[in-house]
C-alpha atoms as a PDB file:
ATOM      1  CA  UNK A   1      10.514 -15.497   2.105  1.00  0.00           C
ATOM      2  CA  UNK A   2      13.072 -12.687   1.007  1.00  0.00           C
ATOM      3  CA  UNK A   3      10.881 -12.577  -2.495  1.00  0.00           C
ATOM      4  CA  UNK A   4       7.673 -11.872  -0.664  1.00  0.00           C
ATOM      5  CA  UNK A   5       8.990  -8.844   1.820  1.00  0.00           C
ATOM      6  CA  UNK A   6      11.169  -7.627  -1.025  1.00  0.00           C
ATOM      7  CA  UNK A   7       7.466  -8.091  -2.771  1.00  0.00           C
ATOM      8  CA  UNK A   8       5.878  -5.976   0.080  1.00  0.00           C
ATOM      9  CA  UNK A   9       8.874  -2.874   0.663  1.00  0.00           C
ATOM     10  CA  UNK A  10       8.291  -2.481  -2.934  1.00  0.00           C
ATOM     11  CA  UNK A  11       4.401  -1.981  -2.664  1.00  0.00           C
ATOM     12  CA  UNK A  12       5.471   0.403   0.547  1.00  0.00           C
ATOM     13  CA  UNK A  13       7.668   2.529  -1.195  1.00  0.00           C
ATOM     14  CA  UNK A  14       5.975   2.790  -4.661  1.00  0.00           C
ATOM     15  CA  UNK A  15       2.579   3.890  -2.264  1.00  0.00           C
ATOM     16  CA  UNK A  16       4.597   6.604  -0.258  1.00  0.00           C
ATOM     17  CA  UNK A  17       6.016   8.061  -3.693  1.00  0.00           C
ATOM     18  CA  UNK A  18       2.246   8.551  -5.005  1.00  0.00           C
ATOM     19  CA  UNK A  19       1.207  10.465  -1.706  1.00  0.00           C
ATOM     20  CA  UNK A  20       4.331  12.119  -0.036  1.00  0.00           C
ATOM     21  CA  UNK A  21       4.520  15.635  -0.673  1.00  0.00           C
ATOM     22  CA  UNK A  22       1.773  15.921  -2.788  1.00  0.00           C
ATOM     23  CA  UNK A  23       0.124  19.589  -2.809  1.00  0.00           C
ATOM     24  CA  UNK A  24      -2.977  18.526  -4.739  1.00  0.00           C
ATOM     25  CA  UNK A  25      -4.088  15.681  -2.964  1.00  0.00           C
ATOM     26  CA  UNK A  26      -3.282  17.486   0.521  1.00  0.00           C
ATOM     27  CA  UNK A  27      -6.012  19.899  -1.354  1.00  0.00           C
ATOM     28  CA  UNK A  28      -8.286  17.025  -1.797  1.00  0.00           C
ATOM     29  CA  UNK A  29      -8.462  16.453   1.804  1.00  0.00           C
ATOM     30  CA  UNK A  30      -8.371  20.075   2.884  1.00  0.00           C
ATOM     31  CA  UNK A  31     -11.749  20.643   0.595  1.00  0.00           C
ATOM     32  CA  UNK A  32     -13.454  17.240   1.193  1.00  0.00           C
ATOM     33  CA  UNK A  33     -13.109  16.968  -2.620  1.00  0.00           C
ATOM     34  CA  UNK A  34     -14.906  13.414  -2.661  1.00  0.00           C
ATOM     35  CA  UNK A  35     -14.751  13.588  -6.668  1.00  0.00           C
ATOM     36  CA  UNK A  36     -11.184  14.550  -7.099  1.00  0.00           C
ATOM     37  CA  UNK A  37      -9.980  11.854  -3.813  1.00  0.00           C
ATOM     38  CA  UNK A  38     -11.467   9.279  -5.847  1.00  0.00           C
ATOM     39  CA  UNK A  39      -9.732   9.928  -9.170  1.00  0.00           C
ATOM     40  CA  UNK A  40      -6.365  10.047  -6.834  1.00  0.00           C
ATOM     41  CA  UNK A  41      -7.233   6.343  -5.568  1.00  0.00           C
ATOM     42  CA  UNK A  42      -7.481   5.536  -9.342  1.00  0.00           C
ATOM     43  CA  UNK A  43      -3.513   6.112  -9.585  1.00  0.00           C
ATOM     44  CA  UNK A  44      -3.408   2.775  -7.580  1.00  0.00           C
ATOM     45  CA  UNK A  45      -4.762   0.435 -10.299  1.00  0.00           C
ATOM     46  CA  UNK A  46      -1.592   0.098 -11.651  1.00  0.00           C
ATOM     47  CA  UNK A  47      -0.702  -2.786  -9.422  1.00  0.00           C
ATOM     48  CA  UNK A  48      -3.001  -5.921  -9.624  1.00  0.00           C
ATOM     49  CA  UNK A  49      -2.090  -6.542  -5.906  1.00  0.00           C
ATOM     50  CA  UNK A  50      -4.178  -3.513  -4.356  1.00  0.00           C
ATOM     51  CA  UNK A  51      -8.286  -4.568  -4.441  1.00  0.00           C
ATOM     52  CA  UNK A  52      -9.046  -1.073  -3.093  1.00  0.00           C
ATOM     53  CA  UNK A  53      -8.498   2.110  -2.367  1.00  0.00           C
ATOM     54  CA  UNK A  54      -9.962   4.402   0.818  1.00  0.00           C
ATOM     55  CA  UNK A  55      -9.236   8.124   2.124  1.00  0.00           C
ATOM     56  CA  UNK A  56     -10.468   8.495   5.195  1.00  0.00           C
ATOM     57  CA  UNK A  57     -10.598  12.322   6.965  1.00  0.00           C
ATOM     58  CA  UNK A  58      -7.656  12.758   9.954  1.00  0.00           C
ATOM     59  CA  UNK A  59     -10.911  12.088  12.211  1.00  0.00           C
ATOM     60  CA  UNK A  60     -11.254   8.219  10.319  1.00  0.00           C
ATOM     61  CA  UNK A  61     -14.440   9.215   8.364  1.00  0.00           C
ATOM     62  CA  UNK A  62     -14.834   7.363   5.167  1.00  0.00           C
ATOM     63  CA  UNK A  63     -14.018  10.383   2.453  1.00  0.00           C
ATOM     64  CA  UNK A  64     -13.868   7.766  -0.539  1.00  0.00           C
ATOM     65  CA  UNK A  65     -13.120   4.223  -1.466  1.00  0.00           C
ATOM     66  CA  UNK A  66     -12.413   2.991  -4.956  1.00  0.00           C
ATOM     67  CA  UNK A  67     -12.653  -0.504  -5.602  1.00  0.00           C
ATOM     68  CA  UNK A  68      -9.808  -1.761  -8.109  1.00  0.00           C
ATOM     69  CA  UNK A  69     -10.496  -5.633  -9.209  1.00  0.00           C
ATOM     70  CA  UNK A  70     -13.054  -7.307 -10.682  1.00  0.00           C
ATOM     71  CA  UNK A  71     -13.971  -8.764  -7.150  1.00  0.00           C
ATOM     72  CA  UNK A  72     -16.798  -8.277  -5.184  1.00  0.00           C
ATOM     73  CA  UNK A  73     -16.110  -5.183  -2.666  1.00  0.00           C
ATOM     74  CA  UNK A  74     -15.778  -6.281   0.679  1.00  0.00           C
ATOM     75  CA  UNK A  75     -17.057  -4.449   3.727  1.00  0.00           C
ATOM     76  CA  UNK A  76     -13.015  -3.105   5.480  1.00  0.00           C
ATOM     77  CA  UNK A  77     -12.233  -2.592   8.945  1.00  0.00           C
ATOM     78  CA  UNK A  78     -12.440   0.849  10.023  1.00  0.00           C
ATOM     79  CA  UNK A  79      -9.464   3.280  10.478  1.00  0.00           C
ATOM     80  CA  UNK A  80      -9.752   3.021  13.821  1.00  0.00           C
ATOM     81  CA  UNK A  81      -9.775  -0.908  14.048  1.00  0.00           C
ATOM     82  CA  UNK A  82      -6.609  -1.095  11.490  1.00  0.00           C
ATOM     83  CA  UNK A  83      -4.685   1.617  13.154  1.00  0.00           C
ATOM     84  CA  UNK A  84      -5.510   0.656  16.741  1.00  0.00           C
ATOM     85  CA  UNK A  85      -2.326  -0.091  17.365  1.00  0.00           C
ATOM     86  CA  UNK A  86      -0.365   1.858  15.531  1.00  0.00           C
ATOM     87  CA  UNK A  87       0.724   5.458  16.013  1.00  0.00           C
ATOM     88  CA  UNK A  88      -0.828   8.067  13.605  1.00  0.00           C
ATOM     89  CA  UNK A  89       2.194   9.278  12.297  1.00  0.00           C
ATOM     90  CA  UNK A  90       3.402   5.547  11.213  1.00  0.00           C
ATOM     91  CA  UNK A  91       2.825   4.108   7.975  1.00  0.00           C
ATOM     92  CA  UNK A  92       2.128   0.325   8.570  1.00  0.00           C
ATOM     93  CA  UNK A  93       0.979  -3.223   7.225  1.00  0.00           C
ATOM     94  CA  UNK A  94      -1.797  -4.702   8.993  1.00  0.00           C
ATOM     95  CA  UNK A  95      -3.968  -7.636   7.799  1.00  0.00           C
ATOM     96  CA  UNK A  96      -7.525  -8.749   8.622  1.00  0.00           C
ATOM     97  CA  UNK A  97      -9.321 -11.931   7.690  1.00  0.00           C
ATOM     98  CA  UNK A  98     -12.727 -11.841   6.621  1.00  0.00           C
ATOM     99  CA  UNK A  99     -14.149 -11.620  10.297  1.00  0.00           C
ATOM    100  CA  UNK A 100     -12.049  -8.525  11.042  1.00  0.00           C
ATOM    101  CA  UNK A 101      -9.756 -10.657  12.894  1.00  0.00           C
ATOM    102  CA  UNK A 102      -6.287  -9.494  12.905  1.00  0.00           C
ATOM    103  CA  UNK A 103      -3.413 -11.507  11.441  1.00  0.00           C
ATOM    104  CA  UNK A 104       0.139 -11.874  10.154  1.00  0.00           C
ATOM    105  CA  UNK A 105       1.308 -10.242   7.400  1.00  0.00           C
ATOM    106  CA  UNK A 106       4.769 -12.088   7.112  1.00  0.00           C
ATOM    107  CA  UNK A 107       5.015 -15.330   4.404  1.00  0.00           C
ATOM    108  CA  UNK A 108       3.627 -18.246   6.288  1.00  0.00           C
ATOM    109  CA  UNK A 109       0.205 -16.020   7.449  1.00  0.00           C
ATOM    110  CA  UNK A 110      -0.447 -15.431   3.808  1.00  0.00           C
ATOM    111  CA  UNK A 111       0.419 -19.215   2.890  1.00  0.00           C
ATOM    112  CA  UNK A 112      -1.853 -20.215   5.994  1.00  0.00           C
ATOM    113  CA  UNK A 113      -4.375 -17.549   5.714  1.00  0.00           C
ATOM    114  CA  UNK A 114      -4.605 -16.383   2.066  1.00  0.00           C
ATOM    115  CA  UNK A 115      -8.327 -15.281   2.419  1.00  0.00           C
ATOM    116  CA  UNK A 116      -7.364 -12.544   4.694  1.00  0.00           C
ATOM    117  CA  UNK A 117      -6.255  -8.876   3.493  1.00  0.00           C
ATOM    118  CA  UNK A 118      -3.171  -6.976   4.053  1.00  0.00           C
ATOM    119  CA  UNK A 119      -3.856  -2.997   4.632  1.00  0.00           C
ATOM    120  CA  UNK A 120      -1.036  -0.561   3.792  1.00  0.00           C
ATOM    121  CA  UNK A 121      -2.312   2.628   6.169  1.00  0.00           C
ATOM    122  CA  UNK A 122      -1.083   5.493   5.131  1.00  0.00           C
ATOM    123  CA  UNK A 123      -0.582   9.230   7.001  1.00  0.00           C
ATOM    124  CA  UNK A 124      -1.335  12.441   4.555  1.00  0.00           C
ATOM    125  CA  UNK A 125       1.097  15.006   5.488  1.00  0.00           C
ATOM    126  CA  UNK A 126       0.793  19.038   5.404  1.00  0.00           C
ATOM    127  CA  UNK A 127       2.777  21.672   6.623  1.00  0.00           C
ATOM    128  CA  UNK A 128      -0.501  23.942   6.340  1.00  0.00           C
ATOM    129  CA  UNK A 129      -2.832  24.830   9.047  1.00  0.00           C
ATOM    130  CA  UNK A 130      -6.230  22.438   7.911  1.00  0.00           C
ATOM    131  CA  UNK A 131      -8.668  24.453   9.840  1.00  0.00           C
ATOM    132  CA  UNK A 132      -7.467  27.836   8.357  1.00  0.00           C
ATOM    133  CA  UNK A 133      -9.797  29.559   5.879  1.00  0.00           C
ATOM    134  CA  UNK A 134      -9.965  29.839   2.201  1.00  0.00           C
ATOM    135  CA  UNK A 135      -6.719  27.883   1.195  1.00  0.00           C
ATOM    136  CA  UNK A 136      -6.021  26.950  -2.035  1.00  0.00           C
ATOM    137  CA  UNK A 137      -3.466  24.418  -3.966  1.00  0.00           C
ATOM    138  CA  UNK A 138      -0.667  27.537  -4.330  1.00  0.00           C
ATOM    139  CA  UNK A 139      -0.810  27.778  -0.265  1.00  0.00           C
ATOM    140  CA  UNK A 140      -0.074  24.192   0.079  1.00  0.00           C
ATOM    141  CA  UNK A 141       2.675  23.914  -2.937  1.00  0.00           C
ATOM    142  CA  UNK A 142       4.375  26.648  -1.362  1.00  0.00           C
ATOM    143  CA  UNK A 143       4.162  25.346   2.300  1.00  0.00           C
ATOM    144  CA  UNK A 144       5.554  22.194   1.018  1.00  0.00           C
ATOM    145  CA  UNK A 145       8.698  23.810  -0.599  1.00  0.00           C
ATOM    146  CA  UNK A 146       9.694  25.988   3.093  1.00  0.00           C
ATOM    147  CA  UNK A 147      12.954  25.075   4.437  1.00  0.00           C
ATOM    148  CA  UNK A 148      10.984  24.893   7.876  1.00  0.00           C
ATOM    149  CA  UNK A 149       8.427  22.646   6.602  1.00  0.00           C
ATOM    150  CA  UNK A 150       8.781  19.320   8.241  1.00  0.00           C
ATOM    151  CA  UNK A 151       8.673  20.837  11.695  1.00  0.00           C
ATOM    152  CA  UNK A 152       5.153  21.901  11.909  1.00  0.00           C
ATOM    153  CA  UNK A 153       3.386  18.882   9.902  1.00  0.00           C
ATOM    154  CA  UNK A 154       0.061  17.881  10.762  1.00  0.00           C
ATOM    155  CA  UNK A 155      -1.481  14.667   9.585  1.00  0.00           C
ATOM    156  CA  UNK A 156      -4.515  15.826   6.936  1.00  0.00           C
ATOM    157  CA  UNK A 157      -6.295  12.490   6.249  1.00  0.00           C
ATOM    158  CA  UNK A 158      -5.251   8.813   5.727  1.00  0.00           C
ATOM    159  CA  UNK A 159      -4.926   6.594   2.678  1.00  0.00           C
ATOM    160  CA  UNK A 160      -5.352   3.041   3.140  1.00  0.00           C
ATOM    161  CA  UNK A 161      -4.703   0.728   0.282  1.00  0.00           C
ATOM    162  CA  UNK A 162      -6.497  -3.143   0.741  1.00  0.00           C
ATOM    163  CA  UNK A 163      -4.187  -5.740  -0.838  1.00  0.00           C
ATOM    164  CA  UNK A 164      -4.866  -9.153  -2.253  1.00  0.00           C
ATOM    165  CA  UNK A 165      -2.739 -11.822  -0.957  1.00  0.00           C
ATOM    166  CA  UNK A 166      -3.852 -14.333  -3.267  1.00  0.00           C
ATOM    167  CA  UNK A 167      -2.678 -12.238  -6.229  1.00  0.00           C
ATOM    168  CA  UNK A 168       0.267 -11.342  -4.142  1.00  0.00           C
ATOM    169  CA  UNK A 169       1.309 -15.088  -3.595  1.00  0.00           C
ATOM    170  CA  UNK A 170       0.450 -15.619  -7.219  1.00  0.00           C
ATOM    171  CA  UNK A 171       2.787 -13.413  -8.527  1.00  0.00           C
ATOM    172  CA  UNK A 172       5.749 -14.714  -6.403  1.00  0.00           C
ATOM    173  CA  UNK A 173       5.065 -18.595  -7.437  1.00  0.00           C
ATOM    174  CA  UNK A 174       5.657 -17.751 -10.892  1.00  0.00           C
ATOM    175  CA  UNK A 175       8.548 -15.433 -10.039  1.00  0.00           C
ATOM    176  CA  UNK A 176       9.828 -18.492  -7.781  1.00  0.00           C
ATOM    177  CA  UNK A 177       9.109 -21.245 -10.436  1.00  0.00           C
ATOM    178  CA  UNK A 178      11.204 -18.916 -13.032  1.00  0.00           C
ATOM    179  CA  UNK A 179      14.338 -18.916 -10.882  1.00  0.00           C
ATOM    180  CA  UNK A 180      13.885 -22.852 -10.135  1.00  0.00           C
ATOM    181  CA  UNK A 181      13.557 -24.075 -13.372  1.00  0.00           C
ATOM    182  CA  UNK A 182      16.684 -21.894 -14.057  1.00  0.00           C
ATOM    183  CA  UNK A 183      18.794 -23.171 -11.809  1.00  0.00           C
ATOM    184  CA  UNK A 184      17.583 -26.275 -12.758  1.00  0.00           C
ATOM    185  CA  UNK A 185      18.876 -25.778 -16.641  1.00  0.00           C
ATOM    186  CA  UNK A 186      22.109 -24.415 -15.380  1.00  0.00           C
ATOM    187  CA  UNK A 187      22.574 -27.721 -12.748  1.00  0.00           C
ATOM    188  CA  UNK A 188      21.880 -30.102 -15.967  1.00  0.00           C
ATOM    189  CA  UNK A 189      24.187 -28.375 -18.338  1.00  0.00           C
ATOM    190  CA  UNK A 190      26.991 -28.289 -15.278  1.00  0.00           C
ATOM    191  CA  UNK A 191      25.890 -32.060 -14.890  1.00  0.00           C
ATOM    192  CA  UNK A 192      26.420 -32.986 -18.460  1.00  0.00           C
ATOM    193  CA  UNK A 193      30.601 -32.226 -18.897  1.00  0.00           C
ATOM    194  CA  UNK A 194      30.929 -34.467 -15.699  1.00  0.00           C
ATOM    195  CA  UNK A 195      29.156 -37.105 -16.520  1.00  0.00           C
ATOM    196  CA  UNK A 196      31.006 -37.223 -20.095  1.00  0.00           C
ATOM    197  CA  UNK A 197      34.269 -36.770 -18.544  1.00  0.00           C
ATOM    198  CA  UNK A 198      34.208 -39.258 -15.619  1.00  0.00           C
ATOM    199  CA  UNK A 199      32.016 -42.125 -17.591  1.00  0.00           C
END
């Protein structure tokens, strides 16, 4: 159980790095740069666990999605169904089964219900005014380095990354079955001296 959360901060935290404080996507958004959003969801393929990638405007209209596996694409939940419950300031992980039925995201869920996808939802931040005029990426690299920055930000758009849990759970088997069979070695060869010495 502590291998699968660790498993999931890590996802969290790697995610947040590739969209916090990031000028050029806040751009992206800002210009409804469908081309350039979709190259940006691209960065995510470097983890086998995320399926897909979607930007979605601060409204929750579909900007761009990038599928990311081999799999079939699968029709998501809307914004507004995955964040229903969640603030829209909050990054959170939400999952859906393949009815749109919400469900656990903890370890037993995705042992029970391994069919059904976990969402990371994600917040864009900017310290720039989004309905202003004529911006470009030097207005929101400089608003980003103001002292006074992080009292005036305004959410821009969303990121939501889909994630597969079979993959997921895959992963963490062999990770598990690497540590058992290692403990396993090192209980044999503590087993061994005793056996020779009390025989």
């Amino acid at each position: 159980q502590r291998e699968y959360q660790n498993a999931l901060d890590k996802m969290v935290a790697t995610a947040l790095a590739q969209t916090q404080n990031r000028p050029d996507l806040q751009l992206y958004f800002y210009q409804h740069d469908e081309t350039r959003l979709n190259s940006f969801l691209g960065e995510f393929a470097q983890s086998d666990v995320v399926s897909a990638a979607i930007a979605y405007s601060n409204l929750g209209d579909v900007m761009s999605v990038r599928n990311l596996s081999n799999l079939p694409s699968r029709n998501h939940p809307s914004l507004q169904t995955i964040r229903a419950n969640i603030s829209v300031t909050d990054t959170e992980l939400v999952a859906f089964d393949i009815d749109k039925k919400e469900s656990g995201v903890g370890i037993w869920s995705s042992l029970i219900n391994s069919d059904a996808t976990i969402y990371l939802t994600m917040p864009v931040f900017s310290s720039v005014n989004p309905v202003a005029k004529g911006l470009d990426l030097l207005d929101f690299a400089e608003s980003s380095t103001k002292a006074d920055a992080y009292n005036s930000l305004v959410v821009i758009g969303y990121i939501n990354l889909a994630m597969n849990r079979g993959i997921l759970l895959a992963d963490l088997r062999a990770k598990i079955l690497r540590v058992f069979l290692l403990s396993m070695t090192l209980l044999t060869l503590c087993a061994i001296p005793v056996y020779l010495i009390t025989r």
